[in-house]
PDB file of N, CA and C in Angstrom:
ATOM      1  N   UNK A   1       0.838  -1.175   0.000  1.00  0.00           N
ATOM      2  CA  UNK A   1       0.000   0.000   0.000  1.00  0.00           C
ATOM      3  C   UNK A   1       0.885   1.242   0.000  1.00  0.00           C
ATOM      4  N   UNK A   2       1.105   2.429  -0.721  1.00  0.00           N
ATOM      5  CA  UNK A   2       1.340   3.175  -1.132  1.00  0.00           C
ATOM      6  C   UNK A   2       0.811   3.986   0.074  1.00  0.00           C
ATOM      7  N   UNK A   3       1.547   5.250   0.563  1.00  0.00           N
ATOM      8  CA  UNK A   3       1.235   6.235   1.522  1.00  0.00           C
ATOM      9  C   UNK A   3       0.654   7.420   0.605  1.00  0.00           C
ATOM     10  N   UNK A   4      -0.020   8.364   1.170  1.00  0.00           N
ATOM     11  CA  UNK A   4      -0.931   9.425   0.584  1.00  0.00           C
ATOM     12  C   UNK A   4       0.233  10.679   0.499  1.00  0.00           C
ATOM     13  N   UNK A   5       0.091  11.609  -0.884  1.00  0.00           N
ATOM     14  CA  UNK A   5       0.984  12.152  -1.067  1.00  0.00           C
ATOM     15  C   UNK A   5       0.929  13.610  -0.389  1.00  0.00           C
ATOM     16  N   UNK A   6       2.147  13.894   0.325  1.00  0.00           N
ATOM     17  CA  UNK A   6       2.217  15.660   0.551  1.00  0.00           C
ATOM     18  C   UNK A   6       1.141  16.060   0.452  1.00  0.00           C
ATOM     19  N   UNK A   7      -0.010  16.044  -0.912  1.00  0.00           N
ATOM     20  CA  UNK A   7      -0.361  17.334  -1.029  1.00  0.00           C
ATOM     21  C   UNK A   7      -2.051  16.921  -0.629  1.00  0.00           C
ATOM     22  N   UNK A   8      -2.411  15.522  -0.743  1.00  0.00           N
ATOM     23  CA  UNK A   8      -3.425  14.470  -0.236  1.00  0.00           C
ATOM     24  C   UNK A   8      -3.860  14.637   1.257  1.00  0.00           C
ATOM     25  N   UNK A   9      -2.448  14.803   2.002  1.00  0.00           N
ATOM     26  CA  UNK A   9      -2.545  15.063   3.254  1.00  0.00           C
ATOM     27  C   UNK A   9      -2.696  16.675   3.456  1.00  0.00           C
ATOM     28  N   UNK A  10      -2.446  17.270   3.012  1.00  0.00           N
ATOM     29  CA  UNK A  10      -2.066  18.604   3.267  1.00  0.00           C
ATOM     30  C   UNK A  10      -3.769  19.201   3.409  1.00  0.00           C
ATOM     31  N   UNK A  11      -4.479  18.365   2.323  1.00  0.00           N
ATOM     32  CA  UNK A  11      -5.995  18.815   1.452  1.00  0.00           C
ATOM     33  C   UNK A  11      -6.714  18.349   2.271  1.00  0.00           C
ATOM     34  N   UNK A  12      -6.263  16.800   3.002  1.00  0.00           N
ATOM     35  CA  UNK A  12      -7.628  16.552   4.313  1.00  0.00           C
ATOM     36  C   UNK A  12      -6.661  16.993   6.106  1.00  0.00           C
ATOM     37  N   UNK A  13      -5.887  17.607   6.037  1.00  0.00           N
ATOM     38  CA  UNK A  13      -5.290  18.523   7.009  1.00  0.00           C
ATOM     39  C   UNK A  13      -6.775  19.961   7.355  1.00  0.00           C
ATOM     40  N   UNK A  14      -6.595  20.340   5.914  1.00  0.00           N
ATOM     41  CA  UNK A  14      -7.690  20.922   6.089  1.00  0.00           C
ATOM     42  C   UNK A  14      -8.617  21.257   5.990  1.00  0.00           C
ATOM     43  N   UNK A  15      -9.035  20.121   5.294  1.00  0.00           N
ATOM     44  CA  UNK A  15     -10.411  19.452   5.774  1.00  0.00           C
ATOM     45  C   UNK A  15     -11.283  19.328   7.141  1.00  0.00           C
ATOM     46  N   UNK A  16     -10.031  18.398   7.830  1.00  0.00           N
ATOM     47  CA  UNK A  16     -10.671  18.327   9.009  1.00  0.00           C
ATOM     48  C   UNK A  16     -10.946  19.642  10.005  1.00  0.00           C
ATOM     49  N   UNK A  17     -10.062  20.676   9.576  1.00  0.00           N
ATOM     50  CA  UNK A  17      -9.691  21.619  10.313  1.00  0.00           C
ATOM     51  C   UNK A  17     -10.811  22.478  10.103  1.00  0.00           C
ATOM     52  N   UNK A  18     -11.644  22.388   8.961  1.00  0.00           N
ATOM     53  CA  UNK A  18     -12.713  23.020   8.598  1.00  0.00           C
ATOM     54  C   UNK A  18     -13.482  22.545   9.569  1.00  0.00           C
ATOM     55  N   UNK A  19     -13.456  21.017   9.077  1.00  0.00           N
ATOM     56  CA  UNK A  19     -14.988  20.255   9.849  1.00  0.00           C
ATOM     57  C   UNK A  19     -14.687  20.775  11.921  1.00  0.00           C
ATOM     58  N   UNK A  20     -13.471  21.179  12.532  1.00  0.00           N
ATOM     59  CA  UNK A  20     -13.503  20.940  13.604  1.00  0.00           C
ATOM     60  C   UNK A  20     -14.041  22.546  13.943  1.00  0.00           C
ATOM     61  N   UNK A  21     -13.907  23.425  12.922  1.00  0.00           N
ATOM     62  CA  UNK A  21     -14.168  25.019  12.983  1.00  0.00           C
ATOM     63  C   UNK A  21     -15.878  24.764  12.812  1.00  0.00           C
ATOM     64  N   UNK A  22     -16.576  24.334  12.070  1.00  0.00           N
ATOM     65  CA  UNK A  22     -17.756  24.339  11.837  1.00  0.00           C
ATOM     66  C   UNK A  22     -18.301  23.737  13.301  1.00  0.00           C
ATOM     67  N   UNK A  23     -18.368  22.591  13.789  1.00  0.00           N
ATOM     68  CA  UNK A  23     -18.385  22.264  14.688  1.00  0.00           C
ATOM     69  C   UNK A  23     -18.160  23.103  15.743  1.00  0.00           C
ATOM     70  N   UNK A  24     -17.366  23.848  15.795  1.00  0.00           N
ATOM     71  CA  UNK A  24     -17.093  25.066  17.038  1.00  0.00           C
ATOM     72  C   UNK A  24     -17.679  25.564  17.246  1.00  0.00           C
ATOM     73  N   UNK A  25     -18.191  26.394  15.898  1.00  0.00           N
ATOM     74  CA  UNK A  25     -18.967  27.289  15.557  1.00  0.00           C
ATOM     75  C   UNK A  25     -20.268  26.984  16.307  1.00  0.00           C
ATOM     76  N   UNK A  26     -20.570  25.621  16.238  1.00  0.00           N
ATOM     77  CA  UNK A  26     -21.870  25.853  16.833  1.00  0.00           C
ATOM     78  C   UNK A  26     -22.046  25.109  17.803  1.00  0.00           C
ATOM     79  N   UNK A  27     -20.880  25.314  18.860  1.00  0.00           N
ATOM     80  CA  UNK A  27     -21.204  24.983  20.322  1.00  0.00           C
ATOM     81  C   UNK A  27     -20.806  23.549  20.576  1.00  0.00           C
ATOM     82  N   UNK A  28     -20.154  22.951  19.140  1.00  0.00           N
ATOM     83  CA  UNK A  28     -20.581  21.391  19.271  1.00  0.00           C
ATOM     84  C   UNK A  28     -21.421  20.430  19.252  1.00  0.00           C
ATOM     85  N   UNK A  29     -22.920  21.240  18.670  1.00  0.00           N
ATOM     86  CA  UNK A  29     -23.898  20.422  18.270  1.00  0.00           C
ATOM     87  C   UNK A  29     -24.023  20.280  16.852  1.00  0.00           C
ATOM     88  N   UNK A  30     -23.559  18.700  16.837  1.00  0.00           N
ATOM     89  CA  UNK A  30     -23.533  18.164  15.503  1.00  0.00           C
ATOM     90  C   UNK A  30     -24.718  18.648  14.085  1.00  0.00           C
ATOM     91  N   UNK A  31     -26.174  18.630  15.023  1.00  0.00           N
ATOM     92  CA  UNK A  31     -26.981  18.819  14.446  1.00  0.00           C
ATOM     93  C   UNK A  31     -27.580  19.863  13.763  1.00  0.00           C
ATOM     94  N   UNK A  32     -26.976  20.990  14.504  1.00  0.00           N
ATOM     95  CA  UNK A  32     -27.011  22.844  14.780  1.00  0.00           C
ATOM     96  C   UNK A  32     -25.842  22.994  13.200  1.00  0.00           C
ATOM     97  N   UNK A  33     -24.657  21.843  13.343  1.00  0.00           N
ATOM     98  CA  UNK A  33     -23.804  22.278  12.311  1.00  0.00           C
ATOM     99  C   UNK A  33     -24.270  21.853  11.190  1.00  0.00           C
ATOM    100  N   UNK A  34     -24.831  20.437  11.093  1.00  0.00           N
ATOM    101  CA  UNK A  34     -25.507  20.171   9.885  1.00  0.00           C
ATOM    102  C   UNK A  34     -26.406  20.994   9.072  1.00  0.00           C
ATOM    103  N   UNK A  35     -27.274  21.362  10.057  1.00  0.00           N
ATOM    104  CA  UNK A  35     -28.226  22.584   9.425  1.00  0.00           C
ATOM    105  C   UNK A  35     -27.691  23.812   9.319  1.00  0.00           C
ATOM    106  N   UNK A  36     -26.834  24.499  10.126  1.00  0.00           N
ATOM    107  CA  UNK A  36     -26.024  25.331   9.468  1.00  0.00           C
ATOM    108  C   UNK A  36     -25.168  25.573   7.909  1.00  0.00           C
ATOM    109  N   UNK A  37     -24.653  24.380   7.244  1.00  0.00           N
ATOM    110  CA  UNK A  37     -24.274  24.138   6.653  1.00  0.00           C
ATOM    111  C   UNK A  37     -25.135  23.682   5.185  1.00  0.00           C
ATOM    112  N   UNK A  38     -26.493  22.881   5.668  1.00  0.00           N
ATOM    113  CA  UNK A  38     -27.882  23.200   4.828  1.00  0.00           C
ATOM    114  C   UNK A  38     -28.040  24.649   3.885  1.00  0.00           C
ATOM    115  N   UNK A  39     -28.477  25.205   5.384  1.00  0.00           N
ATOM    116  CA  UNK A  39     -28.544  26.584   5.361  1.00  0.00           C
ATOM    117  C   UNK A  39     -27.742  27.610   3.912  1.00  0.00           C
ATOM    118  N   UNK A  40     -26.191  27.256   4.390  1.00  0.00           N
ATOM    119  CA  UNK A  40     -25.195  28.000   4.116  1.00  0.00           C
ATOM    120  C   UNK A  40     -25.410  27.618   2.623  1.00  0.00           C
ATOM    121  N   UNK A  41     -25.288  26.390   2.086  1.00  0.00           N
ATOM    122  CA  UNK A  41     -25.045  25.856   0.832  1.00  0.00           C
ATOM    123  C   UNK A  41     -26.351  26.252  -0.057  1.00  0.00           C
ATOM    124  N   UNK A  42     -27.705  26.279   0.598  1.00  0.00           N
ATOM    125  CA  UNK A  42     -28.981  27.197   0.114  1.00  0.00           C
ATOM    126  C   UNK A  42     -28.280  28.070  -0.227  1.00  0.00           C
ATOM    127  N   UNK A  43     -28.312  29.394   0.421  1.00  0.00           N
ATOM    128  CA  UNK A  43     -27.663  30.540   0.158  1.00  0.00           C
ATOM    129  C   UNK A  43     -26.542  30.142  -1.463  1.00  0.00           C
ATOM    130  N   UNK A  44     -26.111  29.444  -1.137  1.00  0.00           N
ATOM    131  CA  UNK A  44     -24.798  29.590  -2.124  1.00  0.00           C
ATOM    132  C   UNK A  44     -25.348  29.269  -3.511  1.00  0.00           C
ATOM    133  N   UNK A  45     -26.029  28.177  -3.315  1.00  0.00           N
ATOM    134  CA  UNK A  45     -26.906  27.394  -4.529  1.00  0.00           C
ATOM    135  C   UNK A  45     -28.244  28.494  -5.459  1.00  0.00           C
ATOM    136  N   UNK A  46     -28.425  29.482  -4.687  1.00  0.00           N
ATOM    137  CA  UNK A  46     -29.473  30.785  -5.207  1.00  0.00           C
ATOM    138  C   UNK A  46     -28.549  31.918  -5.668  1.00  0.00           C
ATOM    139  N   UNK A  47     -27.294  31.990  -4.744  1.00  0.00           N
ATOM    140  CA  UNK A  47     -26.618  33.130  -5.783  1.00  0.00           C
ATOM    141  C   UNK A  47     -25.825  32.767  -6.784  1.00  0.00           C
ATOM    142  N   UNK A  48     -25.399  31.253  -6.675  1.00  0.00           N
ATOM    143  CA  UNK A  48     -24.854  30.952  -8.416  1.00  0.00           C
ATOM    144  C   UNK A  48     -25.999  30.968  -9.094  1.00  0.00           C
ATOM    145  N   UNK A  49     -27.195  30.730  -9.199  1.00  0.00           N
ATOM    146  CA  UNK A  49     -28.279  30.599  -9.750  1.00  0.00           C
ATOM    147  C   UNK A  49     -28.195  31.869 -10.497  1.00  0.00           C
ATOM    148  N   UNK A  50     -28.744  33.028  -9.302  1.00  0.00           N
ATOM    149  CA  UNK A  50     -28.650  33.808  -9.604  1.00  0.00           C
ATOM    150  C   UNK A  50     -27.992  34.725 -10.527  1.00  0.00           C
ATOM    151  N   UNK A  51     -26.780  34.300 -10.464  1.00  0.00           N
ATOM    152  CA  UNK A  51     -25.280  34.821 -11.235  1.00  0.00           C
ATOM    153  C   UNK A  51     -25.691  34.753 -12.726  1.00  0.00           C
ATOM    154  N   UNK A  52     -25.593  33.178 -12.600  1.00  0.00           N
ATOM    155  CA  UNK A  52     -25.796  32.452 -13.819  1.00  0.00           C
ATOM    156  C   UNK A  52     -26.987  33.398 -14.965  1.00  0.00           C
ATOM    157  N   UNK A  53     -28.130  33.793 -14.143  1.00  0.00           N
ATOM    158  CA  UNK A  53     -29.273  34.261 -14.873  1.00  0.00           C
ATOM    159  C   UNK A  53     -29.007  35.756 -15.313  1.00  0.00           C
ATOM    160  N   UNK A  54     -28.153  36.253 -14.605  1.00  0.00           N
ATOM    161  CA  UNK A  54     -27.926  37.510 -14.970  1.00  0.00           C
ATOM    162  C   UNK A  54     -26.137  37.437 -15.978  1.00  0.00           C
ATOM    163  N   UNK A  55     -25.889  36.467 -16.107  1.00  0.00           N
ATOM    164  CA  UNK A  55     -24.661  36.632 -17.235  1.00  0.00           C
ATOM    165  C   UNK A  55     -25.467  36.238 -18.488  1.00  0.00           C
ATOM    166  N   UNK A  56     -26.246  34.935 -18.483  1.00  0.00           N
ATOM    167  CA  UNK A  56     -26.536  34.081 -19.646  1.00  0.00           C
ATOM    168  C   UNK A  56     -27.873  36.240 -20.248  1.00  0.00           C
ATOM    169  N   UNK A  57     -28.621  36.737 -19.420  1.00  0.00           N
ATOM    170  CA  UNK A  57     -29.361  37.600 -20.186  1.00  0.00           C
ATOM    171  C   UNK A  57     -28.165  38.949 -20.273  1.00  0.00           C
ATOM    172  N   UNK A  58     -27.217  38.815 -19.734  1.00  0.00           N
ATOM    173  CA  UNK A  58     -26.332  39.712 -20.785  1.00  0.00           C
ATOM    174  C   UNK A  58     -25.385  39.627 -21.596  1.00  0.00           C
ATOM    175  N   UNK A  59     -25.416  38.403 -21.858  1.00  0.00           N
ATOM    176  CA  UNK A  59     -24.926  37.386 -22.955  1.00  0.00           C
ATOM    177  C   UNK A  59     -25.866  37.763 -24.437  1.00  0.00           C
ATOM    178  N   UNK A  60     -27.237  37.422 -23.650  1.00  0.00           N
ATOM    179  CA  UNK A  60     -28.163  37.527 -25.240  1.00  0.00           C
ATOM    180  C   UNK A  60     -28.324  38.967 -25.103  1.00  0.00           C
ATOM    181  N   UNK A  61     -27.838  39.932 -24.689  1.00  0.00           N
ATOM    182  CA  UNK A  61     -27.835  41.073 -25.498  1.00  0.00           C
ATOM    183  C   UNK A  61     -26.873  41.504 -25.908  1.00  0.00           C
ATOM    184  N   UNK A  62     -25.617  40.907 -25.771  1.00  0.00           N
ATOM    185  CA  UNK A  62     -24.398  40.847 -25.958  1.00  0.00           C
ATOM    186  C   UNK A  62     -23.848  42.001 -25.506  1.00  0.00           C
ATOM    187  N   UNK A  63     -23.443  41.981 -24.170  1.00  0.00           N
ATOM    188  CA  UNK A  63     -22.973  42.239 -23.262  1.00  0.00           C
ATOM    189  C   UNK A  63     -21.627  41.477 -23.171  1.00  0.00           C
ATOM    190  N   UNK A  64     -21.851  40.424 -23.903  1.00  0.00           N
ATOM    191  CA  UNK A  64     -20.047  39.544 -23.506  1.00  0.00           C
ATOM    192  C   UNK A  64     -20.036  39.224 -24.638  1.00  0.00           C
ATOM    193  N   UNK A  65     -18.825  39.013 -25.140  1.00  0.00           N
ATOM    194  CA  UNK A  65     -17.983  38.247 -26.388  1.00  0.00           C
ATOM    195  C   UNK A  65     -17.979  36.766 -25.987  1.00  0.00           C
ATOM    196  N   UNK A  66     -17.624  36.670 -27.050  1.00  0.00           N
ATOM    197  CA  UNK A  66     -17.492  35.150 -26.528  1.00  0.00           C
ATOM    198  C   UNK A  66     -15.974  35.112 -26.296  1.00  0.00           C
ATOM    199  N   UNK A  67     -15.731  33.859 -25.548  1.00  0.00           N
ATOM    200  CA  UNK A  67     -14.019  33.478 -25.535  1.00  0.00           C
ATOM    201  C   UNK A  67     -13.153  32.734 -26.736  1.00  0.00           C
ATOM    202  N   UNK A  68     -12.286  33.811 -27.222  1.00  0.00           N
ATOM    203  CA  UNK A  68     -11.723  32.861 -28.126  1.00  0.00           C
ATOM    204  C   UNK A  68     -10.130  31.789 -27.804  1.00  0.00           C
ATOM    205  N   UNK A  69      -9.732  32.176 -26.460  1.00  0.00           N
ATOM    206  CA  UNK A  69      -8.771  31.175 -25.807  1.00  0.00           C
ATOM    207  C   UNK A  69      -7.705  32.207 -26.167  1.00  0.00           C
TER     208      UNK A  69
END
């Protein structure tokens, strides 16, 4: 078995370090963080939405070029 590389570890280093901050955050109730995190990802999931709806209609009035690389 092969050990996990530098950068494998480095990525669930802080990972966990997230998960132990979220958890803090809310006193240590697992359940308080879950739904916090519900919560949070709502929010996030309506303003890409959002984003999205307001580039793609200034797209069709051409407001943006397209990318040529």
């Amino acid at each position: 078995m092969s050990s996990p590389s530098p950068a494998n570890t480095e990525d669930h280093d802080g990972l966990e370090a997230a998960v132990e901050q979220a958890i803090a955050a809310c006193g240590g109730d697992l359940r308080s963080t879950i739904r916090a995190l519900i919560v949070a990802n709502e929010y996030l999931e309506n303003e890409a939405s959002e984003l999205m709806k307001a580039v793609s209609h200034a797209y069709a009035r051409g407001r943006f070029g397209t990318y040529s690389g």
